[in-house]
N, C-alpha and C. Protein backbone atom coordinates (compact mmCIF):
# COMPACT_ATOMS: atom_id res chain seq x y z
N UNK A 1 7.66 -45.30 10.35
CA UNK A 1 6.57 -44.76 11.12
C UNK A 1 7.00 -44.54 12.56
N UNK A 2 6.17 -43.49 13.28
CA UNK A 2 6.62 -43.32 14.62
C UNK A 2 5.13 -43.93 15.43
N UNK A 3 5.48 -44.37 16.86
CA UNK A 3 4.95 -45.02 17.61
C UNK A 3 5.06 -44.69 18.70
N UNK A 4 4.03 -44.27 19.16
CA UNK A 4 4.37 -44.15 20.56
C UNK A 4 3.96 -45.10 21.48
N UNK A 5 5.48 -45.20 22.26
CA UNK A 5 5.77 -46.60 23.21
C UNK A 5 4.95 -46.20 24.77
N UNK A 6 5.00 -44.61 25.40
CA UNK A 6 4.95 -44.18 26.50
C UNK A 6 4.41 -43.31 26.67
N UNK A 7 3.68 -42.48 27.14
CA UNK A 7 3.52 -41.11 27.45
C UNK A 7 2.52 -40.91 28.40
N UNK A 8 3.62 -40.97 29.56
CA UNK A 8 2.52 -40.89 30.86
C UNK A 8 2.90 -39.73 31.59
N UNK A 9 2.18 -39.37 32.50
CA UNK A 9 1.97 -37.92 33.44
C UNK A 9 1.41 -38.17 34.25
N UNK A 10 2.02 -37.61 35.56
CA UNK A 10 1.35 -38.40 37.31
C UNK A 10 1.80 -36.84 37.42
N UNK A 11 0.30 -36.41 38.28
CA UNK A 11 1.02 -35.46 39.18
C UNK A 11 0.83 -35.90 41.04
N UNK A 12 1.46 -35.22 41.35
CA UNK A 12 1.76 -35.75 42.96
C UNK A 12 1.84 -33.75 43.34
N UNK A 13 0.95 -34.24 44.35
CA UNK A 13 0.69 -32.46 44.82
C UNK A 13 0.58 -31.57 43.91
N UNK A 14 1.64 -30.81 44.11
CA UNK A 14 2.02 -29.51 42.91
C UNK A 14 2.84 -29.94 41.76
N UNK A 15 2.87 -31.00 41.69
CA UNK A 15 4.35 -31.10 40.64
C UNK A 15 3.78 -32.21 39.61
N UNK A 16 3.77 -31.89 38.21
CA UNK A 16 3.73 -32.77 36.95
C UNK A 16 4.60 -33.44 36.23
N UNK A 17 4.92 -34.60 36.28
CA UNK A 17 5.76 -34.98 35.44
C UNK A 17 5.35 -35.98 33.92
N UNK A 18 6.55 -35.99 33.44
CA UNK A 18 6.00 -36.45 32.24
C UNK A 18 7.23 -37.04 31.63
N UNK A 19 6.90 -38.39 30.79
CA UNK A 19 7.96 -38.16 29.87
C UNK A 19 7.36 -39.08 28.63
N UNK A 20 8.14 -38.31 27.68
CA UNK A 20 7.36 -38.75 25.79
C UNK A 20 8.79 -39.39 25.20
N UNK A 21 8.33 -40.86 24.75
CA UNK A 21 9.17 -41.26 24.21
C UNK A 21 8.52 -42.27 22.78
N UNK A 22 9.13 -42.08 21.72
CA UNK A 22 9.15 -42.50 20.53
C UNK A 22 10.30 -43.51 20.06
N UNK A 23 9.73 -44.54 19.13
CA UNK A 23 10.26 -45.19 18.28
C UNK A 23 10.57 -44.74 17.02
N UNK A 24 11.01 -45.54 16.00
CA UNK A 24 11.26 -45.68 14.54
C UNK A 24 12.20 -45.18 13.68
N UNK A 25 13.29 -45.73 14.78
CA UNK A 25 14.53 -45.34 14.11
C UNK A 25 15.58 -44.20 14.56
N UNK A 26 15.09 -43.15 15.49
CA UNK A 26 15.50 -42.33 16.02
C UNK A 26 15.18 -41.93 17.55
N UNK A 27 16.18 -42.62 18.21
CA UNK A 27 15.77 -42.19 19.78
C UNK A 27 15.60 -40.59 20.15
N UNK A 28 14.45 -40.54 20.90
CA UNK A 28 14.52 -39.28 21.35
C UNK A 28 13.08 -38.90 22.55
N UNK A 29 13.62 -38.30 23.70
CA UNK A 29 12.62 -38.26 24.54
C UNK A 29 12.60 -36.88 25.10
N UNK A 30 11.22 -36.32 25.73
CA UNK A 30 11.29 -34.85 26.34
C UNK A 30 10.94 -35.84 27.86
N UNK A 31 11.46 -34.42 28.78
CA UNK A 31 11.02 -35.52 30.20
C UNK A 31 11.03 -34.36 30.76
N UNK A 32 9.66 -33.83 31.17
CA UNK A 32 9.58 -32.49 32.04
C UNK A 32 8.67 -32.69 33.23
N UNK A 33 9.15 -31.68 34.18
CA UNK A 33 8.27 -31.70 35.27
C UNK A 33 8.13 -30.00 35.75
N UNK A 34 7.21 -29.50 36.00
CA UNK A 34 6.31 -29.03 36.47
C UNK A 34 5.90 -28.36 38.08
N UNK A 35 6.40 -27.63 38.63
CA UNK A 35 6.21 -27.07 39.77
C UNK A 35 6.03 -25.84 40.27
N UNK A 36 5.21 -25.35 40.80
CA UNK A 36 4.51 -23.58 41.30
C UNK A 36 5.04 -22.75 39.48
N UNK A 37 4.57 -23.17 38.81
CA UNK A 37 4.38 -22.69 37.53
C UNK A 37 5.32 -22.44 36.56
N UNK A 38 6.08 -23.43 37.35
CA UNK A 38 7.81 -22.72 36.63
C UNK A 38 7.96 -24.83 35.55
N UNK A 39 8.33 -24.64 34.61
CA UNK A 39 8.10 -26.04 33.76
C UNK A 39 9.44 -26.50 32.97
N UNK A 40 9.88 -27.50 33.25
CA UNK A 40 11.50 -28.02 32.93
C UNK A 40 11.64 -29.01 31.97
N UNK A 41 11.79 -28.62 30.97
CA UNK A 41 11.68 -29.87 29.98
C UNK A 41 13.11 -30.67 29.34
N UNK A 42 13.62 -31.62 29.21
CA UNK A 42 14.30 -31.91 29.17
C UNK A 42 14.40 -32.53 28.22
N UNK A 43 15.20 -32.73 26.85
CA UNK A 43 14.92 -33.09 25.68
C UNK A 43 16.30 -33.73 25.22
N UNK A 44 15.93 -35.11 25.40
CA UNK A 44 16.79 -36.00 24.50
C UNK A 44 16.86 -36.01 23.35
N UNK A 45 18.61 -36.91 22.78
CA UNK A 45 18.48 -37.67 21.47
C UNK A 45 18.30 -36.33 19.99
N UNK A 46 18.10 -36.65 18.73
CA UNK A 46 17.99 -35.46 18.22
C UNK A 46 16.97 -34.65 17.98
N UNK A 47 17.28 -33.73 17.91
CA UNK A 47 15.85 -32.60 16.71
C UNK A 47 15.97 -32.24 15.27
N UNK A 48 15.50 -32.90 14.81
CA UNK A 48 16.10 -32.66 13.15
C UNK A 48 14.41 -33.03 12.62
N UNK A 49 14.04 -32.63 11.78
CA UNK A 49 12.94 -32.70 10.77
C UNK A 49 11.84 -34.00 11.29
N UNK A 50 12.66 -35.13 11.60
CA UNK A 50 12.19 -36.06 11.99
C UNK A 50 11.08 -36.52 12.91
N UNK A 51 11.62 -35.60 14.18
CA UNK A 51 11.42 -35.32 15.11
C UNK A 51 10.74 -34.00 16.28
N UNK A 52 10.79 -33.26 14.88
CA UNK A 52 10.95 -31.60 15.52
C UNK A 52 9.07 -31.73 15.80
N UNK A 53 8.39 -32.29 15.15
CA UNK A 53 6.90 -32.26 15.19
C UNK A 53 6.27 -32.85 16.85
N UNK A 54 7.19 -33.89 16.69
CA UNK A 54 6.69 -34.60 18.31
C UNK A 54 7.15 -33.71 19.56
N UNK A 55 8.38 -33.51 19.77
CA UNK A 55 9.19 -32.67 20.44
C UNK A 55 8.00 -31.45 20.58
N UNK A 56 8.05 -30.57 19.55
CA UNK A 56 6.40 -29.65 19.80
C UNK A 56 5.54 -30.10 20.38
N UNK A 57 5.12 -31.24 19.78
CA UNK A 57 3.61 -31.34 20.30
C UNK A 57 3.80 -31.49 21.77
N UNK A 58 4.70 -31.97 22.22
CA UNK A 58 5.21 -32.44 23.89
C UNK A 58 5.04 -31.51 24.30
N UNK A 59 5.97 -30.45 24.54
CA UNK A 59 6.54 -29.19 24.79
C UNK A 59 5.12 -28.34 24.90
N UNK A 60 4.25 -27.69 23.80
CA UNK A 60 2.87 -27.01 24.12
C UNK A 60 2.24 -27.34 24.48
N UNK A 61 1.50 -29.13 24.66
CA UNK A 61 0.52 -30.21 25.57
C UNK A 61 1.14 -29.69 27.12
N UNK A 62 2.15 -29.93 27.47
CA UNK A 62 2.49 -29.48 28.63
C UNK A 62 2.73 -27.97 29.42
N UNK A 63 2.90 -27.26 27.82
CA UNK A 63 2.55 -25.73 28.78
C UNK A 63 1.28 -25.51 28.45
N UNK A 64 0.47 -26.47 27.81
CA UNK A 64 -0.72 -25.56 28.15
C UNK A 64 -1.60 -26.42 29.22
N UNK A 65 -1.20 -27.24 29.96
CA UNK A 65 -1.42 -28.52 30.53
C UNK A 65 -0.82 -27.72 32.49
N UNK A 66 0.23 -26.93 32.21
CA UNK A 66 0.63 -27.01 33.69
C UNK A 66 0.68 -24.86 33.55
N UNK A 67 0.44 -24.27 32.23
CA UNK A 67 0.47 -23.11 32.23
C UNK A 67 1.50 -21.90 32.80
N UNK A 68 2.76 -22.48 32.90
CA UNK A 68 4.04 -21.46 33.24
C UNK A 68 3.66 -20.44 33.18
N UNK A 69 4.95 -19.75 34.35
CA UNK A 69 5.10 -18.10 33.87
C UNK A 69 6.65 -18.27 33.25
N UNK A 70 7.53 -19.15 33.70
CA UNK A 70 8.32 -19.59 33.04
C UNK A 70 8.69 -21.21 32.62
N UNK A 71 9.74 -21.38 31.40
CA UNK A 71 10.15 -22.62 31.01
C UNK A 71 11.28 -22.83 30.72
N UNK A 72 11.89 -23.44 30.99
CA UNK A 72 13.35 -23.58 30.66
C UNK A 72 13.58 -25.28 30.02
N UNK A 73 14.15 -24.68 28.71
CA UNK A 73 14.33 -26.01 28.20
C UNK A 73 15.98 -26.16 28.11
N UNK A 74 16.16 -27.96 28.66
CA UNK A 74 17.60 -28.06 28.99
C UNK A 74 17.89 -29.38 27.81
N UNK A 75 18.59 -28.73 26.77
CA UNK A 75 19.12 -28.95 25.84
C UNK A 75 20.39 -30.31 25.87
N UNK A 76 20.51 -30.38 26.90
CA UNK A 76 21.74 -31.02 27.42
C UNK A 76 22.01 -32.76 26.77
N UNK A 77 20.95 -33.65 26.77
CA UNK A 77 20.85 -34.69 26.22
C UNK A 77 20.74 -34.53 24.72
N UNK A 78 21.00 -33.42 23.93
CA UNK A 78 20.74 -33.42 22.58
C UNK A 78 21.62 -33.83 21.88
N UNK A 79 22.06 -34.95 20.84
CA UNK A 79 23.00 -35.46 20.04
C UNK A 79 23.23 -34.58 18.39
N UNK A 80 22.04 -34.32 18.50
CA UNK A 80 22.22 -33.68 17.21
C UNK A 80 20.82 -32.14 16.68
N UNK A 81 21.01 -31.26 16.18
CA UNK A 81 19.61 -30.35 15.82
C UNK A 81 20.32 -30.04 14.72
N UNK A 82 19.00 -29.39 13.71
CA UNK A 82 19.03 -29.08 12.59
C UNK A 82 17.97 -27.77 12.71
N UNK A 83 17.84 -26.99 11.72
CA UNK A 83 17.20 -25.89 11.94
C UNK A 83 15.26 -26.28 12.34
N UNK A 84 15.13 -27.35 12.40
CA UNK A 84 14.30 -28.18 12.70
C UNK A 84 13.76 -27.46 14.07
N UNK A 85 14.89 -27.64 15.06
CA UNK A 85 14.80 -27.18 16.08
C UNK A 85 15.24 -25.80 16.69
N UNK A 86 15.35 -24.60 15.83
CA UNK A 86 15.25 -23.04 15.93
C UNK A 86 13.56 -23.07 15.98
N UNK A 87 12.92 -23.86 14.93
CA UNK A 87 11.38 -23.90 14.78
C UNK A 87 10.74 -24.63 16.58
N UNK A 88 11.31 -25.15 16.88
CA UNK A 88 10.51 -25.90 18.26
C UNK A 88 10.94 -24.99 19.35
N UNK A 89 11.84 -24.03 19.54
CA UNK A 89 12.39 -23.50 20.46
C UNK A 89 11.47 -22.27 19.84
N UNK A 90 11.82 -21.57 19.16
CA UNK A 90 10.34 -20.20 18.56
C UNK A 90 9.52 -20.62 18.30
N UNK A 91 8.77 -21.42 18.37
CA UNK A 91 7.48 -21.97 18.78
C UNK A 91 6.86 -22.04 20.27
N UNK A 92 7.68 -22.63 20.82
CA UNK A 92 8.07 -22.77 22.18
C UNK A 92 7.76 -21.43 23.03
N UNK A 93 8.74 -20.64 22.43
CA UNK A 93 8.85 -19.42 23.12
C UNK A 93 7.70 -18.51 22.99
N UNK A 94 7.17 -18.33 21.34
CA UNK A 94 5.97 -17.88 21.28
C UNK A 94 4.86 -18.41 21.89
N UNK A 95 4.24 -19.12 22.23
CA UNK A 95 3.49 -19.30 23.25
C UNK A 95 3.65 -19.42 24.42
N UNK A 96 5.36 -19.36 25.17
CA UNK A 96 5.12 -18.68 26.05
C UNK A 96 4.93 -16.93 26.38
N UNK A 97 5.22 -16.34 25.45
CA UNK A 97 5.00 -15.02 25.28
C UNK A 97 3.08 -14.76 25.51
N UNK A 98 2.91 -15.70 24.73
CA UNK A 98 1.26 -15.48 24.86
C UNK A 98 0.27 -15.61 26.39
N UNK A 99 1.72 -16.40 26.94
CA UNK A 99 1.17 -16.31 28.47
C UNK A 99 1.44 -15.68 29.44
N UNK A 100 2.38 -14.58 28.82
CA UNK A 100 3.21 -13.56 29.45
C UNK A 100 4.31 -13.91 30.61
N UNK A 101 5.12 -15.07 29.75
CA UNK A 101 5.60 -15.89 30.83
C UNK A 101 7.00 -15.91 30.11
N UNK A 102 8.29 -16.65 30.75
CA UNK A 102 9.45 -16.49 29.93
C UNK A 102 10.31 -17.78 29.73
N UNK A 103 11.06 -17.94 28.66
CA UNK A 103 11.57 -18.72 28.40
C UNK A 103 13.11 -18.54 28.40
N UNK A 104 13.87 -19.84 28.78
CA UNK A 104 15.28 -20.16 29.09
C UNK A 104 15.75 -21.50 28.64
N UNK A 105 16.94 -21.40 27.63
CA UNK A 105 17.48 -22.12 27.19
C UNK A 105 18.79 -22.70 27.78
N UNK A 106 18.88 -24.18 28.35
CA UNK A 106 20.53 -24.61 28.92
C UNK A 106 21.18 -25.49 28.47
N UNK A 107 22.44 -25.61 29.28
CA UNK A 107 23.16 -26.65 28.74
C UNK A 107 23.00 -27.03 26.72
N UNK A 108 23.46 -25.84 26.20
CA UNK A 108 23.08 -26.29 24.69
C UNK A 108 24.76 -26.76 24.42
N UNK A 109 24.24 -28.19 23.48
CA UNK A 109 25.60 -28.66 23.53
C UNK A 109 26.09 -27.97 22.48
N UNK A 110 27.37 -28.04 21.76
CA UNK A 110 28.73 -27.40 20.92
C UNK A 110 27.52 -27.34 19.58
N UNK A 111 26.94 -28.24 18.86
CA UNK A 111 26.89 -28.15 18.09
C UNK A 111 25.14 -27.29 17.49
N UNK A 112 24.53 -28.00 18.28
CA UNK A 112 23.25 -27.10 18.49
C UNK A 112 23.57 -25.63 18.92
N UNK A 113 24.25 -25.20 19.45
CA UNK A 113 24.87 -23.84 19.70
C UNK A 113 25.33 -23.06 18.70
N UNK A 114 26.02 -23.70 17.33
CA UNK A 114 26.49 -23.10 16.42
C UNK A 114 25.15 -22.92 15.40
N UNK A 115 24.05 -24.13 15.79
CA UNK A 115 23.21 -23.81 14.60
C UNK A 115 21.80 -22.54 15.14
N UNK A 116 21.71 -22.41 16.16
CA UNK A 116 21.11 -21.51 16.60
C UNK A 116 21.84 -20.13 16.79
N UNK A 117 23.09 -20.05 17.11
CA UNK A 117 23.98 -19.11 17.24
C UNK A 117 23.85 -18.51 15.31
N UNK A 118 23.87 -19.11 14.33
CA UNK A 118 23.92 -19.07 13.11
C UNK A 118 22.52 -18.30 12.71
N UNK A 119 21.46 -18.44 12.82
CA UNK A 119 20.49 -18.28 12.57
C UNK A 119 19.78 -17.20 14.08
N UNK A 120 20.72 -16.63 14.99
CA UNK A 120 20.51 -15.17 15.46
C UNK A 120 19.21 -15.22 16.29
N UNK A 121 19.36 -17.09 17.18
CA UNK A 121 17.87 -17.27 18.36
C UNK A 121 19.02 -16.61 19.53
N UNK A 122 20.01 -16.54 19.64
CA UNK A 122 20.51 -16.46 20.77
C UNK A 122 20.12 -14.82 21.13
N UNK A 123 19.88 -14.19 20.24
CA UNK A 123 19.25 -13.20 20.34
C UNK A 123 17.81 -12.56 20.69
N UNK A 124 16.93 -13.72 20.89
CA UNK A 124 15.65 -13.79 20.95
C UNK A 124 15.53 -14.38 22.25
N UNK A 125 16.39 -15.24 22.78
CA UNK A 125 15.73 -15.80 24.02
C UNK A 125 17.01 -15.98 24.92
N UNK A 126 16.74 -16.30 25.99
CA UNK A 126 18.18 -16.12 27.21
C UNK A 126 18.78 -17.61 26.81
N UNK A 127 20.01 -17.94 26.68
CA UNK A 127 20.65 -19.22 26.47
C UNK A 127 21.88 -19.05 27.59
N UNK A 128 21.84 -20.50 28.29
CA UNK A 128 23.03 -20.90 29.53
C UNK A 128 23.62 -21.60 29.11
């Protein structure tokens, strides 16, 4: 079972932060913040089936919570994805489309790169 240990959000002036972290077997946390409409999410640990549900729910609570014109999700702490996470990133992206706002993908490590590179997102959204 998953549990959630944390999930707090302070904003201070203009700026939201947040960070979501889970138990039960698989570490993994998003940690975004929020400023003049632009939203940075930062996503630990893996995305695989397990996980790919919470990771969402994080990710849209917070854009629809701080409402971007853009988001950039930084991939960089990721150990492992599975096509799990092509689904949270086009998810992701589609609702930011719905807000006429844009999305940016970074730091994707070696291996998450080959599985999105595989399945033709790198084509759908800007990746650094």
């Amino acid at each position: 079972d998953i549990y959630p240990i944390c999930d707090r959000i302070a904003v201070y002036q203009k700026l939201v932060y947040c960070d979501f972290f889970v138990q039960g077997g698989y570490a993994m946390a998003v940690t975004c913040k929020a400023e003049n409409r632009a939203l940075y999410a930062a996503i630990d640990g893996e995305v695989d089936h397990h996980r790919a549900k919470q990771i969402l729910s994080e990710l849209v609570r917070q854009i629809d919570l701080t409402m971007p014109r853009r988001l950039t999700v930084d991939l960089g702490g990721v150990s492992f994805m599975d096509s799990s996470g092509i689904a949270v990133l086009l998810r992701a992206s589609r609702r930011m489309s719905e807000l006429e706002g844009t999305m940016e993908v970074v730091h994707v490590p070696e291996q998450a790169g080959k599985v999105l590179r595989a399945a033709g997102v790198d084509r759908l959204m800007k990746f650094e």
